[in-house]
PDB file of N, CA and C in Angstrom:
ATOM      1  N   UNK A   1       0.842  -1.166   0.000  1.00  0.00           N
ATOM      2  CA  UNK A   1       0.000   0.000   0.000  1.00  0.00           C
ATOM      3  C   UNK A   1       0.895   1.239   0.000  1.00  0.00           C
ATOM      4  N   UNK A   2       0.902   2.124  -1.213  1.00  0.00           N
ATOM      5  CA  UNK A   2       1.743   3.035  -1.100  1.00  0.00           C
ATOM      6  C   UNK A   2       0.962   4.698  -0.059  1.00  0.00           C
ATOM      7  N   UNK A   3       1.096   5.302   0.923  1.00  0.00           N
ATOM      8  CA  UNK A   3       0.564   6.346   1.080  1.00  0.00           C
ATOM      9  C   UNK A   3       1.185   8.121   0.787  1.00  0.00           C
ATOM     10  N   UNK A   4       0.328   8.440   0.877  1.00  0.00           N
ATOM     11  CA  UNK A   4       0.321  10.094  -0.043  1.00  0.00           C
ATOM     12  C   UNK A   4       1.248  10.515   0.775  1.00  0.00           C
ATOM     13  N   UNK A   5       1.989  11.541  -0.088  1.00  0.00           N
ATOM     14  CA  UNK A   5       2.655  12.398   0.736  1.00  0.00           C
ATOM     15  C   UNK A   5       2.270  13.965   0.667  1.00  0.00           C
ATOM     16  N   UNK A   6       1.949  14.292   1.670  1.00  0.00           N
ATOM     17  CA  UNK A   6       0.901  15.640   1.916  1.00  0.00           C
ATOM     18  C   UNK A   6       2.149  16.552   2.488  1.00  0.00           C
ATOM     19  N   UNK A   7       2.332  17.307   1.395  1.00  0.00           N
ATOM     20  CA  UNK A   7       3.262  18.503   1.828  1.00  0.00           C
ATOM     21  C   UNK A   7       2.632  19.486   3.497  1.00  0.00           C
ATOM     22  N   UNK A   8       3.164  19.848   4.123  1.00  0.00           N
ATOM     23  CA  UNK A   8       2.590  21.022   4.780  1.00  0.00           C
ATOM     24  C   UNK A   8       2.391  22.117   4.473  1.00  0.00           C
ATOM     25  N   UNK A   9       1.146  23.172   4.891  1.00  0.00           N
ATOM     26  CA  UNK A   9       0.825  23.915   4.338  1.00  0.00           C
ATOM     27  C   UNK A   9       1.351  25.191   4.849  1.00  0.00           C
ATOM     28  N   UNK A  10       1.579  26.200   4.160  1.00  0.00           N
ATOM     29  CA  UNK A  10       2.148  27.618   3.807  1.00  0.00           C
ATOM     30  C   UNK A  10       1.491  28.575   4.487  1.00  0.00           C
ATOM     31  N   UNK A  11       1.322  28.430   5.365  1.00  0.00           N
ATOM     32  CA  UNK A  11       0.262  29.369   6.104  1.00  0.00           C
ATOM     33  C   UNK A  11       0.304  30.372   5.592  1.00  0.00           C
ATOM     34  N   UNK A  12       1.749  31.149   5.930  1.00  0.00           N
ATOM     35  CA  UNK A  12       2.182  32.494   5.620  1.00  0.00           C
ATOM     36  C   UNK A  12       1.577  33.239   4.467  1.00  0.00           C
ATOM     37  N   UNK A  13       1.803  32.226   2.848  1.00  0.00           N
ATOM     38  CA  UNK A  13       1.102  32.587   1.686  1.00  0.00           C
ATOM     39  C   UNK A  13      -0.617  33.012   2.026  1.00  0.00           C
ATOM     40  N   UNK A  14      -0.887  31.717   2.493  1.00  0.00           N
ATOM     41  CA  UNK A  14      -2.721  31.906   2.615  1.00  0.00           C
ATOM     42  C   UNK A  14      -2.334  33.024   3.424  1.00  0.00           C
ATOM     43  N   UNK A  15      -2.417  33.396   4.691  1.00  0.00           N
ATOM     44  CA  UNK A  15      -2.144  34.638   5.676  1.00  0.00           C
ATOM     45  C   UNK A  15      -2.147  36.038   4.736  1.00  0.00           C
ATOM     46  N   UNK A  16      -1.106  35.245   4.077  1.00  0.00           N
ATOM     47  CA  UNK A  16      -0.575  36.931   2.848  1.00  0.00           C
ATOM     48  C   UNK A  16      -2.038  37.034   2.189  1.00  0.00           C
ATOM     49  N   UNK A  17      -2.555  35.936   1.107  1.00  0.00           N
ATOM     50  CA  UNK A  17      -3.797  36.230   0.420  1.00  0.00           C
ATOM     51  C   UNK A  17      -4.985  36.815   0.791  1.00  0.00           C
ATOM     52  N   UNK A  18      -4.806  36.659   2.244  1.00  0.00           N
ATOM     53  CA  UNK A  18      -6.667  36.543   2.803  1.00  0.00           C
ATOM     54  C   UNK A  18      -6.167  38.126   3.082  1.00  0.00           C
ATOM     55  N   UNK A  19      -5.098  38.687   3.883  1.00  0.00           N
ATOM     56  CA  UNK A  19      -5.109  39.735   4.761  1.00  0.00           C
ATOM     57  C   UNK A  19      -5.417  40.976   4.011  1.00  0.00           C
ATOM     58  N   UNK A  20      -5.704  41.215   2.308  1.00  0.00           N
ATOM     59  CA  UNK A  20      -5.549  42.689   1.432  1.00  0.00           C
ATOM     60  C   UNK A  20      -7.436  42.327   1.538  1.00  0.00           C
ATOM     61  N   UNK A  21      -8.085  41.400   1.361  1.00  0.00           N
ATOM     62  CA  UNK A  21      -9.568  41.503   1.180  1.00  0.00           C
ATOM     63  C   UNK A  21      -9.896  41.842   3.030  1.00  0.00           C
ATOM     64  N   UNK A  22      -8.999  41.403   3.861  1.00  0.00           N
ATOM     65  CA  UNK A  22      -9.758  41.891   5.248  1.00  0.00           C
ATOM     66  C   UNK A  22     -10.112  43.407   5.318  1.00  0.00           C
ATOM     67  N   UNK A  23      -8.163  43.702   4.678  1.00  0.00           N
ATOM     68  CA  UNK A  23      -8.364  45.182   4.848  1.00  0.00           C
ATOM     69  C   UNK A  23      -9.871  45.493   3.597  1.00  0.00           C
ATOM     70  N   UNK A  24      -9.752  45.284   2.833  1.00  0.00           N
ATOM     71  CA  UNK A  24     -10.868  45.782   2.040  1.00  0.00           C
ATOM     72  C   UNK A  24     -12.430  46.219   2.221  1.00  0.00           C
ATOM     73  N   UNK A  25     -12.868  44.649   2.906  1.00  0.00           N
ATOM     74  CA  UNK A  25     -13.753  44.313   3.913  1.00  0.00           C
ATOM     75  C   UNK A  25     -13.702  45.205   5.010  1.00  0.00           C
ATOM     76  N   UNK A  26     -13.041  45.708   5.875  1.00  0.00           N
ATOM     77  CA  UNK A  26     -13.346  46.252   6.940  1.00  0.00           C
ATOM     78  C   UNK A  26     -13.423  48.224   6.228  1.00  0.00           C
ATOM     79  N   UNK A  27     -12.240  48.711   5.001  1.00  0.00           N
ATOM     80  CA  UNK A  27     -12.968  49.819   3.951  1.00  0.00           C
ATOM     81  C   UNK A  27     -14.206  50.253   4.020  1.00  0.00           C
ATOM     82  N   UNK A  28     -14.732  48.611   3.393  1.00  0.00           N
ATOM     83  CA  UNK A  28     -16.150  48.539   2.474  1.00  0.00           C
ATOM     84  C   UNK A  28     -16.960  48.811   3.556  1.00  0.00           C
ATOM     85  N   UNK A  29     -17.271  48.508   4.881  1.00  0.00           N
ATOM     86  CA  UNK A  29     -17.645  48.312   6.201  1.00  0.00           C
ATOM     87  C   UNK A  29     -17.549  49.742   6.560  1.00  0.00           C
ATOM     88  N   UNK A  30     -16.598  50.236   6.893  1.00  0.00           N
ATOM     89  CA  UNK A  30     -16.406  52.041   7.393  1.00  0.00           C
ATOM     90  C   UNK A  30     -17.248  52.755   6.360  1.00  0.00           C
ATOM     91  N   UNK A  31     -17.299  52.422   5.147  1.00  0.00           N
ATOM     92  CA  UNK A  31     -17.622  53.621   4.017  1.00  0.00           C
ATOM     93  C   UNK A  31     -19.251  53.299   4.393  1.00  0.00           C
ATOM     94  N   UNK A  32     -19.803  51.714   4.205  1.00  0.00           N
ATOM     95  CA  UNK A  32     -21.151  51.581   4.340  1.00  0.00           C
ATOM     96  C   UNK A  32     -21.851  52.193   5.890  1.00  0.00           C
ATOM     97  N   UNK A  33     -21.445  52.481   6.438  1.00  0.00           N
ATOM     98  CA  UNK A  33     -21.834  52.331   8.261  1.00  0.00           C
ATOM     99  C   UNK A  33     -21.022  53.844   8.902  1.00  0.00           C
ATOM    100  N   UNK A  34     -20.340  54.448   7.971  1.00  0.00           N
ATOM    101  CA  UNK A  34     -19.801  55.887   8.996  1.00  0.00           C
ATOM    102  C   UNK A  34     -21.061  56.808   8.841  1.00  0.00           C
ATOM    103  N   UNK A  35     -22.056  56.882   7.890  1.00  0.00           N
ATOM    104  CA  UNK A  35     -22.949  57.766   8.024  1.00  0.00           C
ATOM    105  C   UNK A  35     -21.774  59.412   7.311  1.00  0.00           C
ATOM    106  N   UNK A  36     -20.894  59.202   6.553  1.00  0.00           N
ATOM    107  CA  UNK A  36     -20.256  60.578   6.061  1.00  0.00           C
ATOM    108  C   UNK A  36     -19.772  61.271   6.918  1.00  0.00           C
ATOM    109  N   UNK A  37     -19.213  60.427   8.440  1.00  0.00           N
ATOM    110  CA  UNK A  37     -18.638  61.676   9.165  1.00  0.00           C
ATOM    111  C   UNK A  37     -16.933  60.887   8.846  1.00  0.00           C
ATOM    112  N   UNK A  38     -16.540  61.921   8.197  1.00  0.00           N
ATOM    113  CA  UNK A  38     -15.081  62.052   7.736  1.00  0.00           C
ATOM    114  C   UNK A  38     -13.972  62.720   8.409  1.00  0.00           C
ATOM    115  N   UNK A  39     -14.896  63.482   9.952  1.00  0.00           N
ATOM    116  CA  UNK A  39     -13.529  63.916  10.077  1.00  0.00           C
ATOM    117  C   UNK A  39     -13.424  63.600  11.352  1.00  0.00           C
ATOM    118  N   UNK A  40     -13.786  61.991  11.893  1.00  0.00           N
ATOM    119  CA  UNK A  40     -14.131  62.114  13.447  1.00  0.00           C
ATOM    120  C   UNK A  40     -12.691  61.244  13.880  1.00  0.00           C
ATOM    121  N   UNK A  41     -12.133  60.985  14.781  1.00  0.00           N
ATOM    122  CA  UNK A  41     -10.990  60.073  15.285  1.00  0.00           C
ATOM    123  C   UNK A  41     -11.023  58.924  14.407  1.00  0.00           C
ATOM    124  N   UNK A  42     -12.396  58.076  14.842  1.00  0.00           N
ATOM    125  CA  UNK A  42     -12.435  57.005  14.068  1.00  0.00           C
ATOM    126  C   UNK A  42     -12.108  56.719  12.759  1.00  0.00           C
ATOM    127  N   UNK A  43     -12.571  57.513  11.842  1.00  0.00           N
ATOM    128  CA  UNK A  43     -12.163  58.148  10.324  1.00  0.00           C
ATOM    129  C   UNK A  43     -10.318  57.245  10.069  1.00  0.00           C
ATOM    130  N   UNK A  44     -10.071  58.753  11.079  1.00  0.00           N
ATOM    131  CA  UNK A  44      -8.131  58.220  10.953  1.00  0.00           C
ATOM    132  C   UNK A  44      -7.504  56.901  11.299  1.00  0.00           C
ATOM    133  N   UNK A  45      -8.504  56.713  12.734  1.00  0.00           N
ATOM    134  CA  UNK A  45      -8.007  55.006  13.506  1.00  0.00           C
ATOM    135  C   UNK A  45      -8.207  54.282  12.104  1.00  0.00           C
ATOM    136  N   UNK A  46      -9.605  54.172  11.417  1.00  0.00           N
ATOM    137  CA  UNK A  46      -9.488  53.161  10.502  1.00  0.00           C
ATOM    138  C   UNK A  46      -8.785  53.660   8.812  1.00  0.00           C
ATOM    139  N   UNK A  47      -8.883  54.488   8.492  1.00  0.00           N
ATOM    140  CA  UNK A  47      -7.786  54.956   7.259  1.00  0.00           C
ATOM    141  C   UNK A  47      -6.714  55.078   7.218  1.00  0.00           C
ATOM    142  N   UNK A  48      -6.446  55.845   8.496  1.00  0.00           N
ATOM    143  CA  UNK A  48      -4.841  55.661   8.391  1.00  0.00           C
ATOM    144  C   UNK A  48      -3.573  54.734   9.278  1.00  0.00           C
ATOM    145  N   UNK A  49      -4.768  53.778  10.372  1.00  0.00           N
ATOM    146  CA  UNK A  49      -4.225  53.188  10.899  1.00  0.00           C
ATOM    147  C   UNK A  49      -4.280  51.353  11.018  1.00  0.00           C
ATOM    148  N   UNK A  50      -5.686  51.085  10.592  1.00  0.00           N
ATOM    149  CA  UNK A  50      -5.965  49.534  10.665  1.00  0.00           C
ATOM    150  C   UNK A  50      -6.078  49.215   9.513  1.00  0.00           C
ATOM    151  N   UNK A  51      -6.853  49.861   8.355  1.00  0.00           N
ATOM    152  CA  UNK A  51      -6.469  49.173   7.195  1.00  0.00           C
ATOM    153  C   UNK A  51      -4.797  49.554   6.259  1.00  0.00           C
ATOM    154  N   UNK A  52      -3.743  50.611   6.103  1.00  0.00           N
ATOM    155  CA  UNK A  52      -2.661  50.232   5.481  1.00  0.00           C
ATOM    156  C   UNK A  52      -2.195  49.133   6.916  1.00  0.00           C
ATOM    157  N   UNK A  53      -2.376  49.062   7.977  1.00  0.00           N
ATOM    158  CA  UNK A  53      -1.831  48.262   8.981  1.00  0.00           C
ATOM    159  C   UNK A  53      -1.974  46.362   8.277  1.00  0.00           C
ATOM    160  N   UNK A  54      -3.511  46.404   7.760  1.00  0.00           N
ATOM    161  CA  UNK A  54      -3.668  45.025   6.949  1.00  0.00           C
ATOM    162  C   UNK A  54      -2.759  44.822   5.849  1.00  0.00           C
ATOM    163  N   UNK A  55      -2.729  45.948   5.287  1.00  0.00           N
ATOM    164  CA  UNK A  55      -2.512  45.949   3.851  1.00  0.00           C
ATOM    165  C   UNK A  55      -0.748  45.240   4.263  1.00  0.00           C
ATOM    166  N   UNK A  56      -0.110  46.545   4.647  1.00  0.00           N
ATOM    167  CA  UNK A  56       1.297  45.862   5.173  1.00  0.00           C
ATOM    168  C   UNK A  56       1.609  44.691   6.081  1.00  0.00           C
ATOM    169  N   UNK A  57       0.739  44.281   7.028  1.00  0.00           N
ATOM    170  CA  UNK A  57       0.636  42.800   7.115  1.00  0.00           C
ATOM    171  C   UNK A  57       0.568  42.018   6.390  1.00  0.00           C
ATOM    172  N   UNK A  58      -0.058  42.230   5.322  1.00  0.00           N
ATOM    173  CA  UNK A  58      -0.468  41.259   4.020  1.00  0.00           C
ATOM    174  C   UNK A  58       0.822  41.025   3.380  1.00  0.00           C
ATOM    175  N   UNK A  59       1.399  42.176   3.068  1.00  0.00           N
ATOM    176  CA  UNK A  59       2.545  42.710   2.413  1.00  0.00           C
ATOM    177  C   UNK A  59       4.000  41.919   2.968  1.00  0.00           C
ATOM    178  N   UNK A  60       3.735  41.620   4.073  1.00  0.00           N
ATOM    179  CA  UNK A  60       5.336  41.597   4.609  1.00  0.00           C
ATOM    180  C   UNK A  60       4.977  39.659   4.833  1.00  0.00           C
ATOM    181  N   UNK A  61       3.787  38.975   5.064  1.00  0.00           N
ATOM    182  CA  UNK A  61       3.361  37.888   4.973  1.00  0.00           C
ATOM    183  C   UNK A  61       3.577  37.320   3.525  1.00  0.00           C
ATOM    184  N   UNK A  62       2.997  37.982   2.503  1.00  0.00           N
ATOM    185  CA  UNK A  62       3.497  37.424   1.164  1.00  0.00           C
ATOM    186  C   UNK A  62       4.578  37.514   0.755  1.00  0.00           C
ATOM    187  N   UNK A  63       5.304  38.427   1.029  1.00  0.00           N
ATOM    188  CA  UNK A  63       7.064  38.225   0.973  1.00  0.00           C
ATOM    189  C   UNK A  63       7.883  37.471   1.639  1.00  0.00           C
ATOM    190  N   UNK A  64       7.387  37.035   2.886  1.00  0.00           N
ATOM    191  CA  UNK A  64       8.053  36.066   3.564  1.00  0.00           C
ATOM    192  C   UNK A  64       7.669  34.483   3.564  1.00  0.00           C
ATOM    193  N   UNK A  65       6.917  34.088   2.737  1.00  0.00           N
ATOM    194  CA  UNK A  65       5.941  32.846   2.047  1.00  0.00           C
ATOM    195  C   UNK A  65       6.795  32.776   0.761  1.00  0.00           C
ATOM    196  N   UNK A  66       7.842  33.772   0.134  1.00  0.00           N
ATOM    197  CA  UNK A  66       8.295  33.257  -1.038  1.00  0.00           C
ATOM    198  C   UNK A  66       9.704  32.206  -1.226  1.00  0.00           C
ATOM    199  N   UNK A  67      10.709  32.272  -0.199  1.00  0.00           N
ATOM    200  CA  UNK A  67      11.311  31.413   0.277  1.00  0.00           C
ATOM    201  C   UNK A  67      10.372  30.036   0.783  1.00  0.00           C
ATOM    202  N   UNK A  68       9.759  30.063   0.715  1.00  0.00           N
ATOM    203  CA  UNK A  68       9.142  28.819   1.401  1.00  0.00           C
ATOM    204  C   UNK A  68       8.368  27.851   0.807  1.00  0.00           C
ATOM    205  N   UNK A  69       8.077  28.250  -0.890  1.00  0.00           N
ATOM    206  CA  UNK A  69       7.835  27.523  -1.534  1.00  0.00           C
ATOM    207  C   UNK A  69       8.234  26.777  -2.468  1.00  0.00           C
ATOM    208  N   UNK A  70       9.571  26.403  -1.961  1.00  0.00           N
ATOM    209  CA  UNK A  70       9.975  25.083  -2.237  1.00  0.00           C
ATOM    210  C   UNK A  70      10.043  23.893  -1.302  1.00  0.00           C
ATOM    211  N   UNK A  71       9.733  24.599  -0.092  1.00  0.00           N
ATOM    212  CA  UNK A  71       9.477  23.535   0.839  1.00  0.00           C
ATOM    213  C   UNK A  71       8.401  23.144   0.995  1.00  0.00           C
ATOM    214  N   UNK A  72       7.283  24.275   1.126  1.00  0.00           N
ATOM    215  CA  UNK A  72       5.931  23.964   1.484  1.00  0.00           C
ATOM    216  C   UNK A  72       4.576  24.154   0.581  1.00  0.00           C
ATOM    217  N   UNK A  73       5.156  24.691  -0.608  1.00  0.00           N
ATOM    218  CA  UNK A  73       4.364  24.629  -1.345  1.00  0.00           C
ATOM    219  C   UNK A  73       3.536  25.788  -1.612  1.00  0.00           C
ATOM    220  N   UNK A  74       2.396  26.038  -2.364  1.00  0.00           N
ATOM    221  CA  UNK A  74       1.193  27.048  -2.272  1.00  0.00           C
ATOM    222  C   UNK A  74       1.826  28.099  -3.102  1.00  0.00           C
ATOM    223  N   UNK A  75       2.764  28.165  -4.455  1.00  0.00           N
ATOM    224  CA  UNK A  75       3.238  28.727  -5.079  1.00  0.00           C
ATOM    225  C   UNK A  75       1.836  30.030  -5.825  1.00  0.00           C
ATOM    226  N   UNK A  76       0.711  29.328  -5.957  1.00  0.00           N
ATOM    227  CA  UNK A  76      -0.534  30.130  -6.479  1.00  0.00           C
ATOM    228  C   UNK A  76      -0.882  31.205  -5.124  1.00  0.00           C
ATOM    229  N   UNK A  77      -0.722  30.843  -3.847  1.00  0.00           N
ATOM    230  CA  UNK A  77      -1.111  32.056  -3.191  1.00  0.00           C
ATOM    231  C   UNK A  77       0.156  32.628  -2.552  1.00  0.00           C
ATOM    232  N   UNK A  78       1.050  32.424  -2.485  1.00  0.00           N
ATOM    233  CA  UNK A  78       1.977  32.985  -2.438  1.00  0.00           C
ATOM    234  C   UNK A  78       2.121  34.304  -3.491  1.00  0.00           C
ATOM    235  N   UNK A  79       2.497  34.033  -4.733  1.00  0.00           N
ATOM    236  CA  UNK A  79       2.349  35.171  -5.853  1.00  0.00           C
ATOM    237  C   UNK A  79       1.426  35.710  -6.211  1.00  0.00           C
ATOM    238  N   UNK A  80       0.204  35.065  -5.739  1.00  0.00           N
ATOM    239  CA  UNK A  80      -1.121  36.070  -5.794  1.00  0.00           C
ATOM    240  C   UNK A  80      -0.785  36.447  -5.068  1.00  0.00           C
ATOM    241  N   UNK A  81      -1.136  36.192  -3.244  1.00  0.00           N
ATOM    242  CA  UNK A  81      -1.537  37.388  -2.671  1.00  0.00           C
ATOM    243  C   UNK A  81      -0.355  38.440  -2.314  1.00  0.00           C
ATOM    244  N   UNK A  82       0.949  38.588  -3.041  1.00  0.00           N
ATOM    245  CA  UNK A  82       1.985  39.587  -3.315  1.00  0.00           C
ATOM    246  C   UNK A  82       1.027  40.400  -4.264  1.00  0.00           C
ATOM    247  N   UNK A  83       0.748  39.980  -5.480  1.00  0.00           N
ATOM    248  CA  UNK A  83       0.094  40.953  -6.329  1.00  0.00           C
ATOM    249  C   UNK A  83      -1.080  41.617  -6.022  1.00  0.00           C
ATOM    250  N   UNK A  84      -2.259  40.566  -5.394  1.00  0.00           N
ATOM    251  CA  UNK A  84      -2.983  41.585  -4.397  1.00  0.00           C
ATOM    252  C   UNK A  84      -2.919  42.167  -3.632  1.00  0.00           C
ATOM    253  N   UNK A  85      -1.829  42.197  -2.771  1.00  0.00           N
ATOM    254  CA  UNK A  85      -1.520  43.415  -2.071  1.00  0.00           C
ATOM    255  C   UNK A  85      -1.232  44.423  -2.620  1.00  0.00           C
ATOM    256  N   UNK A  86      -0.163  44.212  -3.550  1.00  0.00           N
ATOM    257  CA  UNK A  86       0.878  45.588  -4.736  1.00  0.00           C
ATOM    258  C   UNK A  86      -0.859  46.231  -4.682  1.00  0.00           C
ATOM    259  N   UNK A  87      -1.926  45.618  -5.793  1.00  0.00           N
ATOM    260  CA  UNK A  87      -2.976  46.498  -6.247  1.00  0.00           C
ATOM    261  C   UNK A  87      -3.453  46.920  -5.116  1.00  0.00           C
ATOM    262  N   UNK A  88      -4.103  46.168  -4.260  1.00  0.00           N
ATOM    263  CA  UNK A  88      -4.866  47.071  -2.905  1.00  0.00           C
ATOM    264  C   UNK A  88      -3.795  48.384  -2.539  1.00  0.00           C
ATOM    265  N   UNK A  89      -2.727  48.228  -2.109  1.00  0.00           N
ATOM    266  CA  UNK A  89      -1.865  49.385  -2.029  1.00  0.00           C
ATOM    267  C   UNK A  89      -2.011  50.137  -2.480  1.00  0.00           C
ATOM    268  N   UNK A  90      -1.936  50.209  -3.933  1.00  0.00           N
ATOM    269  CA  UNK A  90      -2.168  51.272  -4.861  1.00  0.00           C
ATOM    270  C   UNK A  90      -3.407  51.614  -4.851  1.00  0.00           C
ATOM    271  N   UNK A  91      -4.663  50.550  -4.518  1.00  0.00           N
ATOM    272  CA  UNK A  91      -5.830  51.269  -4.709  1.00  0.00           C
ATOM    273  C   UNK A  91      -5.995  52.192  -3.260  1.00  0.00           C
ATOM    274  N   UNK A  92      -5.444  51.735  -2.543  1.00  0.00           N
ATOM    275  CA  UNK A  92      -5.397  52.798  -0.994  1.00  0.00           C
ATOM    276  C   UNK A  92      -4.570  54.013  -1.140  1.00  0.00           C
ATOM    277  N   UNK A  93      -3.797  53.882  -1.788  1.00  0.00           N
ATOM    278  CA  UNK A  93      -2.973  55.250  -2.037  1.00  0.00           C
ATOM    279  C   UNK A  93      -3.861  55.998  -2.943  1.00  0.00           C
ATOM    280  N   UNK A  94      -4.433  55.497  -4.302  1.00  0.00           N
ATOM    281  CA  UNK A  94      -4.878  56.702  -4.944  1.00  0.00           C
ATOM    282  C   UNK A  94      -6.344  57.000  -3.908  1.00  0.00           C
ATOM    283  N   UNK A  95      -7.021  56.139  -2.943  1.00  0.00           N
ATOM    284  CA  UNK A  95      -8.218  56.674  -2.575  1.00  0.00           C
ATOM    285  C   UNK A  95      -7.728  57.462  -1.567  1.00  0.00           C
ATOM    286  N   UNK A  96      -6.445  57.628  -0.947  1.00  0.00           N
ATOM    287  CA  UNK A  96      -5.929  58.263  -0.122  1.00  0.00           C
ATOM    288  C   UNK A  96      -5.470  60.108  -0.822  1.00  0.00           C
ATOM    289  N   UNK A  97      -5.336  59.845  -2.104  1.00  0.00           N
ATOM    290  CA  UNK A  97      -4.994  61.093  -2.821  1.00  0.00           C
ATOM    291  C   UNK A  97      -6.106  61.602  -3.318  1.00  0.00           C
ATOM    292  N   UNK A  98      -7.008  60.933  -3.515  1.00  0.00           N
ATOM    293  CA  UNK A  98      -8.550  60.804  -3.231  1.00  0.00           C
ATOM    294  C   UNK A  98      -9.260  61.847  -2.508  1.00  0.00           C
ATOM    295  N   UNK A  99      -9.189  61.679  -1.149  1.00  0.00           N
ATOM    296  CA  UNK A  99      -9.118  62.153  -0.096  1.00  0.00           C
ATOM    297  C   UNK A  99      -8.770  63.414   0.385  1.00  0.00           C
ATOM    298  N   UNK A 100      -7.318  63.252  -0.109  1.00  0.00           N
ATOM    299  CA  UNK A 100      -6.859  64.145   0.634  1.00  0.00           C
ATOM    300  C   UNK A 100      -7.393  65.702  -0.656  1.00  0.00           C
ATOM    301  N   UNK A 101      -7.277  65.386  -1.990  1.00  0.00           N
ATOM    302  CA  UNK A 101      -7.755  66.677  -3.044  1.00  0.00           C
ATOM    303  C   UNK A 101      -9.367  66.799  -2.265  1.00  0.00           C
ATOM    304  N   UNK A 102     -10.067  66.345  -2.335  1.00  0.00           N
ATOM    305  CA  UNK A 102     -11.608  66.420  -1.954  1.00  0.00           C
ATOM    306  C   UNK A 102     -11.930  66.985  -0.532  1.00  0.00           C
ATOM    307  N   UNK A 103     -11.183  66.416   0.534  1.00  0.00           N
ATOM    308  CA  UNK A 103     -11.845  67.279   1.394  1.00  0.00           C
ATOM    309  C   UNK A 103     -10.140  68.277   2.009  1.00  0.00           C
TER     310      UNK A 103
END
């Protein structure tokens, strides 16, 4: 009876993938539910502090998942969720320049 050999899994990669839609998700969440108050504490706690906080979690998780897939595998979320971060980044920076021309 020959049995499988089941690599271990890459946390780090998945970690990296999931963490640019949290930040997104919790965005999508502030924009639906602040009621347009833009200039209250909360505003900043979550714009300028918990979501790039995801984003660069995401960021520094998918870079450190790329050494590791030759050991552990998950080469598809590994290099995705690097590239979804790069774009979320950028889409937080221009909604951040966004921002800052508008109000």
């Amino acid at each position: 009876m020959k049995f499988l050999h089941f690599r271990k899994t890459n946390h780090l990669a998945i970690a990296g993938f999931l963490l640019p839609f949290l930040g997104a998700g919790v965005a999508s969440f502030y924009v639906l539910f602040s009621r347009e108050d833009y200039s209250s504490y909360r505003f900043f706690l979550f714009f300028f502090g918990i979501i790039p906080g995801l984003l660069a979690a995401g960021l520094v998780l998918a870079l450190k998942s790329i050494p590791l897939i030759e050991e552990k595998g998950d080469k598809d979320y590994a290099y995705s969720g690097l590239v979804l971060n790069i774009f979320f980044a950028l889409l937080y920076l221009a909604s951040l320049v966004y921002c800052t021309l508008k109000f």
